[in-house]
N, C-alpha and C. Protein backbone atom coordinates (compact mmCIF):
# COMPACT_ATOMS: atom_id res chain seq x y z
N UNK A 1 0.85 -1.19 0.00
CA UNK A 1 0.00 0.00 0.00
C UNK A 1 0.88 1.24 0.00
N UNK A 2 0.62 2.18 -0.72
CA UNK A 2 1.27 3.53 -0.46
C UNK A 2 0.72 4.74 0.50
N UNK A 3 2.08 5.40 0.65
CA UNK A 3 1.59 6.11 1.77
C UNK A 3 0.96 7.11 1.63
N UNK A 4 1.25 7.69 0.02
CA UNK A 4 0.46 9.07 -0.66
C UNK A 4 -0.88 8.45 -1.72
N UNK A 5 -2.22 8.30 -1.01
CA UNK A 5 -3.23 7.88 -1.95
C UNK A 5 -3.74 9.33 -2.65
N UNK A 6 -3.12 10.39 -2.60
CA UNK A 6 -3.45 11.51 -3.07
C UNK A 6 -5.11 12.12 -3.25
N UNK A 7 -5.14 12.55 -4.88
CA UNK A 7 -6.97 12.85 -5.06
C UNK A 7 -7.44 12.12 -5.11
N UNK A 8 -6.92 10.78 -6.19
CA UNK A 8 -7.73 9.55 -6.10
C UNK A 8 -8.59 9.41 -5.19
N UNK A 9 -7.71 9.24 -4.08
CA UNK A 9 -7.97 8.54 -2.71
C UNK A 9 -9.17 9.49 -2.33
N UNK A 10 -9.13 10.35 -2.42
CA UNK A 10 -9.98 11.63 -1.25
C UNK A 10 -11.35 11.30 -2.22
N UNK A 11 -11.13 11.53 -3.84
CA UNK A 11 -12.01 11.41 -4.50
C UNK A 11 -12.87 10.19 -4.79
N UNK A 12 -12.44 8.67 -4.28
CA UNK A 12 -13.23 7.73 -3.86
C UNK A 12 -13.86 8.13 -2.40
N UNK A 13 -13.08 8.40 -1.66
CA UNK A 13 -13.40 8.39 -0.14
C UNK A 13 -15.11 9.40 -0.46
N UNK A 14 -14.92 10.91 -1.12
CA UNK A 14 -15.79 11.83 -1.06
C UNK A 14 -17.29 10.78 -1.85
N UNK A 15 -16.90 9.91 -2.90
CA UNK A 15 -18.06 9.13 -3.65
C UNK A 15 -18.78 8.28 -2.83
N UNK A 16 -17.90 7.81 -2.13
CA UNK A 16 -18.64 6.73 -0.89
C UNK A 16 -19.39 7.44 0.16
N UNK A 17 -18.70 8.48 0.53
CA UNK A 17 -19.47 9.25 1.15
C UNK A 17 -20.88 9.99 1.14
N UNK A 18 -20.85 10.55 0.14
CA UNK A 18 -21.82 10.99 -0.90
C UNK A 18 -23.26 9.77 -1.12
N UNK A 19 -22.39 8.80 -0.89
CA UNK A 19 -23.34 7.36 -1.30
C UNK A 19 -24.39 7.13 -0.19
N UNK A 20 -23.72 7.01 0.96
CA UNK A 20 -24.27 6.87 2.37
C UNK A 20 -24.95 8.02 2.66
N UNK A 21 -24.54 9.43 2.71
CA UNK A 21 -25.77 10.53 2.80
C UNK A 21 -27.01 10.40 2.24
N UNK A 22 -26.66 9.81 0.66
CA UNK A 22 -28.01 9.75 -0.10
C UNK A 22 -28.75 8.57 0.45
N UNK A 23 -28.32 7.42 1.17
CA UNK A 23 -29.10 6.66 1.93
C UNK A 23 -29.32 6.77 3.64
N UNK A 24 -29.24 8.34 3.78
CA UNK A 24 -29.50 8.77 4.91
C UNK A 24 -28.79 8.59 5.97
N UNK A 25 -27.31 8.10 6.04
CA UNK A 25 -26.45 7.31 6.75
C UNK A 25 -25.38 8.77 7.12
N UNK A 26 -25.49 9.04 8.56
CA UNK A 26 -24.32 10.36 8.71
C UNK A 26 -23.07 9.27 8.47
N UNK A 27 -21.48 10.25 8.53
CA UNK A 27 -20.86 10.14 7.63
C UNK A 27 -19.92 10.80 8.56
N UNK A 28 -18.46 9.92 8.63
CA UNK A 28 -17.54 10.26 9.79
C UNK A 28 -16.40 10.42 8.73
N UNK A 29 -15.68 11.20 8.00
CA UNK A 29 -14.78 11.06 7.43
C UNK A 29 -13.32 11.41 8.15
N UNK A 30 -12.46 10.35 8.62
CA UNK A 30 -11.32 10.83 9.26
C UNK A 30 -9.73 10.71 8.44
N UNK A 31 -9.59 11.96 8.33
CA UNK A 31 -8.51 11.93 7.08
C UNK A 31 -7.91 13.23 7.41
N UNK A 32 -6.19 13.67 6.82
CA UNK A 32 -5.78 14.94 6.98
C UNK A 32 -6.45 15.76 6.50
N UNK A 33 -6.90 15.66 5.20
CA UNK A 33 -7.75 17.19 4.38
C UNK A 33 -6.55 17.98 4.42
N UNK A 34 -5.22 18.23 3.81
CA UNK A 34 -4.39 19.11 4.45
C UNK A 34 -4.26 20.31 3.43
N UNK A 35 -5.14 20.12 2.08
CA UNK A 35 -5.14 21.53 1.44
C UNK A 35 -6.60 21.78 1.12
N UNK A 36 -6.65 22.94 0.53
CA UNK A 36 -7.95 23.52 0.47
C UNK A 36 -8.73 22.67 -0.24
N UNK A 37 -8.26 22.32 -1.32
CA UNK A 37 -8.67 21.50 -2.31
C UNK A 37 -9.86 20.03 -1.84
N UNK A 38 -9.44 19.64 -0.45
CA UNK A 38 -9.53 18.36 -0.36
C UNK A 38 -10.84 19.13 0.64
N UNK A 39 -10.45 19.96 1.38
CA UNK A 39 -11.65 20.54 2.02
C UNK A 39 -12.87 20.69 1.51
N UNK A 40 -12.52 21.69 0.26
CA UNK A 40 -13.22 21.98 -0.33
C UNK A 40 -14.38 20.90 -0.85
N UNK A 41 -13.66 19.59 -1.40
CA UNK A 41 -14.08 18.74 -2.04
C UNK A 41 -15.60 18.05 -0.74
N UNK A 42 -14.93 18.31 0.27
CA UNK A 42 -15.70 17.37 1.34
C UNK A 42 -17.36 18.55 1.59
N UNK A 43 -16.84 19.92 1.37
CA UNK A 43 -17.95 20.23 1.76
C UNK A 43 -19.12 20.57 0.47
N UNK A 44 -18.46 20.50 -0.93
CA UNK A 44 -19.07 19.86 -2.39
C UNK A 44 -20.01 18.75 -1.72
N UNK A 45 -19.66 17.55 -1.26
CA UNK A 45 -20.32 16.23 -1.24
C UNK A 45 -20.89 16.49 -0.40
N UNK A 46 -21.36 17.65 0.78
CA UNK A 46 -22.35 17.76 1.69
C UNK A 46 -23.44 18.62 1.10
N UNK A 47 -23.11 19.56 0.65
CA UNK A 47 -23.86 20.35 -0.28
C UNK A 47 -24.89 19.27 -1.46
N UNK A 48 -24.13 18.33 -1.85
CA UNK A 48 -24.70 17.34 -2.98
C UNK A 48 -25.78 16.97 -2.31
N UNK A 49 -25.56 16.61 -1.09
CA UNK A 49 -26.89 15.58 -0.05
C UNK A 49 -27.04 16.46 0.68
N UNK A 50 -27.88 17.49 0.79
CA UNK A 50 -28.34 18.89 1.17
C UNK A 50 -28.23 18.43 2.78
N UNK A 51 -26.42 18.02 3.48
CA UNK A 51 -26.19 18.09 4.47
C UNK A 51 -24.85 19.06 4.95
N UNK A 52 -25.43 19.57 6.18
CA UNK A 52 -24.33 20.10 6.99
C UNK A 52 -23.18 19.43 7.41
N UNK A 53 -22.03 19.81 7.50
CA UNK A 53 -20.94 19.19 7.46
C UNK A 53 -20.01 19.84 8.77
N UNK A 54 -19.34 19.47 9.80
CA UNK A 54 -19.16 19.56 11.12
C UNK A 54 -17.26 19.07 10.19
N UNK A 55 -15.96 20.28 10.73
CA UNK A 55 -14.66 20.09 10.43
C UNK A 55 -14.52 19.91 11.88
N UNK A 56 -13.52 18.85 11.93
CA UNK A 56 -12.85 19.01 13.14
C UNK A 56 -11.20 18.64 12.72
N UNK A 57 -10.44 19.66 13.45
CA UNK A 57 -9.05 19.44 13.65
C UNK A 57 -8.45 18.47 14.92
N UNK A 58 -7.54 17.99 14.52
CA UNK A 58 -7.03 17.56 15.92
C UNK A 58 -5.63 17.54 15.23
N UNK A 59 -4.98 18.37 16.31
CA UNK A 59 -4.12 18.76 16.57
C UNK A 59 -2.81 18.34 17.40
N UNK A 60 -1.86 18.44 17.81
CA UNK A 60 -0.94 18.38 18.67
C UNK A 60 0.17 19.45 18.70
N UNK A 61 -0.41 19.99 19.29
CA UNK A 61 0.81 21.80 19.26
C UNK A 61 2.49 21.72 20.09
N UNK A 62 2.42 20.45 20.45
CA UNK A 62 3.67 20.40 21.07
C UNK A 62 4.71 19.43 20.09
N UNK A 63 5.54 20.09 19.52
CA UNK A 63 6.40 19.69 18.75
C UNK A 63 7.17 18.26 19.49
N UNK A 64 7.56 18.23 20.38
CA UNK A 64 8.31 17.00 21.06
C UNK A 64 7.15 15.79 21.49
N UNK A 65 5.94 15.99 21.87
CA UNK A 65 5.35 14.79 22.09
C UNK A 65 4.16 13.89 20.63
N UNK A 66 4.26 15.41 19.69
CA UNK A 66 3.85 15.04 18.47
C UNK A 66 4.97 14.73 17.80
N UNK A 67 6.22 14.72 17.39
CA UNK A 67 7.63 14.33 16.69
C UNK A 67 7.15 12.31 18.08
N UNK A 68 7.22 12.40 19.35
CA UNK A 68 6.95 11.05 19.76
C UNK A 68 6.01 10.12 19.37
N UNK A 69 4.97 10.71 19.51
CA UNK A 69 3.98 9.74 18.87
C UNK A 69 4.21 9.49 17.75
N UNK A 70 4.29 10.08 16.57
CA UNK A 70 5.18 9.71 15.45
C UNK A 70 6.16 8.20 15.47
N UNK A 71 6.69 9.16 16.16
CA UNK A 71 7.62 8.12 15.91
C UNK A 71 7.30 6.69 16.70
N UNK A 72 6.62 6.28 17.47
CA UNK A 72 6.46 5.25 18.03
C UNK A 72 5.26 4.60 17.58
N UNK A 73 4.58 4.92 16.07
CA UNK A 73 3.03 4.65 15.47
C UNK A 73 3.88 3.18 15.27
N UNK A 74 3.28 2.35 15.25
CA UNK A 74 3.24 1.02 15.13
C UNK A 74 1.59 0.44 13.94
N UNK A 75 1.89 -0.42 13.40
CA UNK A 75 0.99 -0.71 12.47
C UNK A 75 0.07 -2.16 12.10
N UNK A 76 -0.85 -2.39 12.26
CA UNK A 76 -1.11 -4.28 12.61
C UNK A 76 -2.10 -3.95 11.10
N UNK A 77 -1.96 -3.71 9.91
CA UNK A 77 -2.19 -3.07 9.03
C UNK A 77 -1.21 -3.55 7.96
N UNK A 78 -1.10 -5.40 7.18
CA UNK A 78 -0.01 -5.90 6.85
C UNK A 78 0.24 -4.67 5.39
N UNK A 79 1.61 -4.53 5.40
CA UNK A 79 1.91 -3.46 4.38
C UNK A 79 2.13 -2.34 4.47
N UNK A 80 1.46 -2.06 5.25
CA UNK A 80 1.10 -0.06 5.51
C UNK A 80 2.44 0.21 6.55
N UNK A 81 3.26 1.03 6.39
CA UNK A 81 3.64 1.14 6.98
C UNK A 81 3.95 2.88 7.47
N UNK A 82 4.16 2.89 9.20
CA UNK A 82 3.45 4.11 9.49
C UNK A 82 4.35 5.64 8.82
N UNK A 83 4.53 6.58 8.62
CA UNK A 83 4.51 7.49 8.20
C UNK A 83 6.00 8.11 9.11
N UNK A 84 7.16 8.35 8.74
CA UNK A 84 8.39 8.72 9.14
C UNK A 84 8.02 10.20 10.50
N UNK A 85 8.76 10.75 10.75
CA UNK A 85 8.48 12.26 11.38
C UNK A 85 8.70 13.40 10.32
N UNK A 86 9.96 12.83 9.16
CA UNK A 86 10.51 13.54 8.55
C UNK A 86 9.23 13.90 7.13
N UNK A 87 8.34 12.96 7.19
CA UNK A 87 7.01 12.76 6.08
C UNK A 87 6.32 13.49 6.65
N UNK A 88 5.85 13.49 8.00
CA UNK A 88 4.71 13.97 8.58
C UNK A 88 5.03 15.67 8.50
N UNK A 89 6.71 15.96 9.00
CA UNK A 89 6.66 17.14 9.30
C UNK A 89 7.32 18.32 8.03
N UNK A 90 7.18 17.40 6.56
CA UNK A 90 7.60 18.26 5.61
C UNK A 90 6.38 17.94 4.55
N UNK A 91 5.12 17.29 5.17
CA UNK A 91 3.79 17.14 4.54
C UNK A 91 3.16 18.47 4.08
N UNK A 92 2.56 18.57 2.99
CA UNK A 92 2.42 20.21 2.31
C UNK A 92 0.84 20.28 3.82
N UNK A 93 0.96 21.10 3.70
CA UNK A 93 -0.34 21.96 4.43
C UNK A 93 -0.55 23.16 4.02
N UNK A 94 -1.85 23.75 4.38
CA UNK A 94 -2.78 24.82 3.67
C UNK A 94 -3.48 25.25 4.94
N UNK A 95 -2.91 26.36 5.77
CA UNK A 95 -3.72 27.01 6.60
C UNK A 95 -5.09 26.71 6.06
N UNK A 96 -6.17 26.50 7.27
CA UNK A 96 -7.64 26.64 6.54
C UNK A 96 -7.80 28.29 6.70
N UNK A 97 -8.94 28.09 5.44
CA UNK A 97 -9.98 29.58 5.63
C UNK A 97 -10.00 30.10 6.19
N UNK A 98 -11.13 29.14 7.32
CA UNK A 98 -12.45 29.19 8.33
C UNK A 98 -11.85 28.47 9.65
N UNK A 99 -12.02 28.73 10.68
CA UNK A 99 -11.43 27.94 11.93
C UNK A 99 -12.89 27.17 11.68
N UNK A 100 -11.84 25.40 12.17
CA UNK A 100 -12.30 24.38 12.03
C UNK A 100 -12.53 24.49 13.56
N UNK A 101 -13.49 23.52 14.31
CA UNK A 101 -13.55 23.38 15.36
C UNK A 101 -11.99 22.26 15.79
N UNK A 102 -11.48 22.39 17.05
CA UNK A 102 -10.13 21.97 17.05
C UNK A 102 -9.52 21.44 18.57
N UNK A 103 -9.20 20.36 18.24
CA UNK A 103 -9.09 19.86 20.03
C UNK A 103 -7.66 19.08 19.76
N UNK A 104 -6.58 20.15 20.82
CA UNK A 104 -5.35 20.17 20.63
C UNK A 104 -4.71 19.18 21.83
N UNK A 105 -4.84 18.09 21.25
CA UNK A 105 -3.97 16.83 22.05
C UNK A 105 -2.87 16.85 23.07
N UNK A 106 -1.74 17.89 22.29
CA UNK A 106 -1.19 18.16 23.78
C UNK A 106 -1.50 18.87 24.69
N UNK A 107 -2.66 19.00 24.81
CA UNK A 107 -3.27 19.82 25.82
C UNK A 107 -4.63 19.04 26.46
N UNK A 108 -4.85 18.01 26.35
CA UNK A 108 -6.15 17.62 25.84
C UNK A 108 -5.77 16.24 26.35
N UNK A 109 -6.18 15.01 26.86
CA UNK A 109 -5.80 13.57 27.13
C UNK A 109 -7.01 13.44 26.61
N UNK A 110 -6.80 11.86 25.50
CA UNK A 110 -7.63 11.34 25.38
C UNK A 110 -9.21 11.40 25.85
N UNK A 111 -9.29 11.27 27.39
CA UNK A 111 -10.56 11.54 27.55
C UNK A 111 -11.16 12.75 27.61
N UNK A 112 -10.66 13.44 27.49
CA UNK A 112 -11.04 15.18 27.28
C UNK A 112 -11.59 15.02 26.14
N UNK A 113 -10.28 14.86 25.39
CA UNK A 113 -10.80 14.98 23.98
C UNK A 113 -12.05 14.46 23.32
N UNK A 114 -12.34 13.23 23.62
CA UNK A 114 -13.38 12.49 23.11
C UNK A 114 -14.65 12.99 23.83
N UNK A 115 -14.35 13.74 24.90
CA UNK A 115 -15.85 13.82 25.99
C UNK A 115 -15.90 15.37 24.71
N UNK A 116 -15.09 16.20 24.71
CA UNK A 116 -15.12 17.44 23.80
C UNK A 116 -15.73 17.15 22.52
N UNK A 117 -15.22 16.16 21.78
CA UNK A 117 -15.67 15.86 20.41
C UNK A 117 -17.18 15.33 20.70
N UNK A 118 -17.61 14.56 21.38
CA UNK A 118 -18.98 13.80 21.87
C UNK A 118 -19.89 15.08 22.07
N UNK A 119 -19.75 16.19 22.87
CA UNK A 119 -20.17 17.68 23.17
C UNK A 119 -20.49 18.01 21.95
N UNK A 120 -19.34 18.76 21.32
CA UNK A 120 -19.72 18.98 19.53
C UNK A 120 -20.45 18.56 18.84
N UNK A 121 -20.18 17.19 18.89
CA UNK A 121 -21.53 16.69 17.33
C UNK A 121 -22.76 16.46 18.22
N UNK A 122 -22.65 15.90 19.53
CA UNK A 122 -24.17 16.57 19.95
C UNK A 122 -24.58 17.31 19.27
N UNK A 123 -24.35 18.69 20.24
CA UNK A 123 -24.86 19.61 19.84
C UNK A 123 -24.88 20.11 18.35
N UNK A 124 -24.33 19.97 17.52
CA UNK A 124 -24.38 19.67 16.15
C UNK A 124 -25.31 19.04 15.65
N UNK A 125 -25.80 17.88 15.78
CA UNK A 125 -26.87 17.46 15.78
C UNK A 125 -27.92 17.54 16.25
N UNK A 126 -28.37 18.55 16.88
CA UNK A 126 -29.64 19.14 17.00
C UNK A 126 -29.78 20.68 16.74
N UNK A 127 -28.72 21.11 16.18
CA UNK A 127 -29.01 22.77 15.71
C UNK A 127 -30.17 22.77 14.76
């Protein structure tokens, strides 16, 4: 498997997606999105299935425990193998627009985070 599935990739991922809205099925897409392009593309396929679409970032603002986790990703995923520090941290990125909603890991433990993200699409789901 390769490690760059590029548009292809985003552009199957967005079709499948697209597929499941139209059969009424919400729709968790977890992926970098790291230029506009790919953003863009995701909120096209919500617009298609006249649904609202919820960005979330997650983050890790601390250079030394995000360079760790990195480096210690392990993979039970035969083939794939995980992503260098030197890949992750010379990966193109595209400031967003619009602030995404954003829950910054080194700041954040696991259960924060998830009780935070659980909060969000709640309430997201009943605006």
């Amino acid at each position: 498997m390769g490690s760059e599935i590029g548009s292809d990739g985003y552009a199957v991922a967005n079709a499948i997606a697209l597929d499941n809205l139209n059969n009424g099925c919400l729709v968790v897409a977890d992926c970098v999105n790291p230029l506009q392009e790919s953003r863009a593309a995701w909120a096209s396929t919500a617009a298609k299935a006249n649904c609202r679409l919820l960005n979330v970032q997650v983050i890790c603002s601390d250079e030394t425990i995000h360079r760790q986790r990195v480096e210690s990703r392990t993979s039970d995923v035969p083939g794939l193998v995980p992503p260098t520090w030197q890949s992750v941290s010379q990966h193109e990125y595209e400031p967003w627009q619009t602030t995404p909603f954003t829950i910054d890991t080194a700041r954040a433990s696991p259960q924060t985070a998830q009780a935070l993200l659980a909060e969000k699409v709640a309430a997201y789901l009943v605006e």
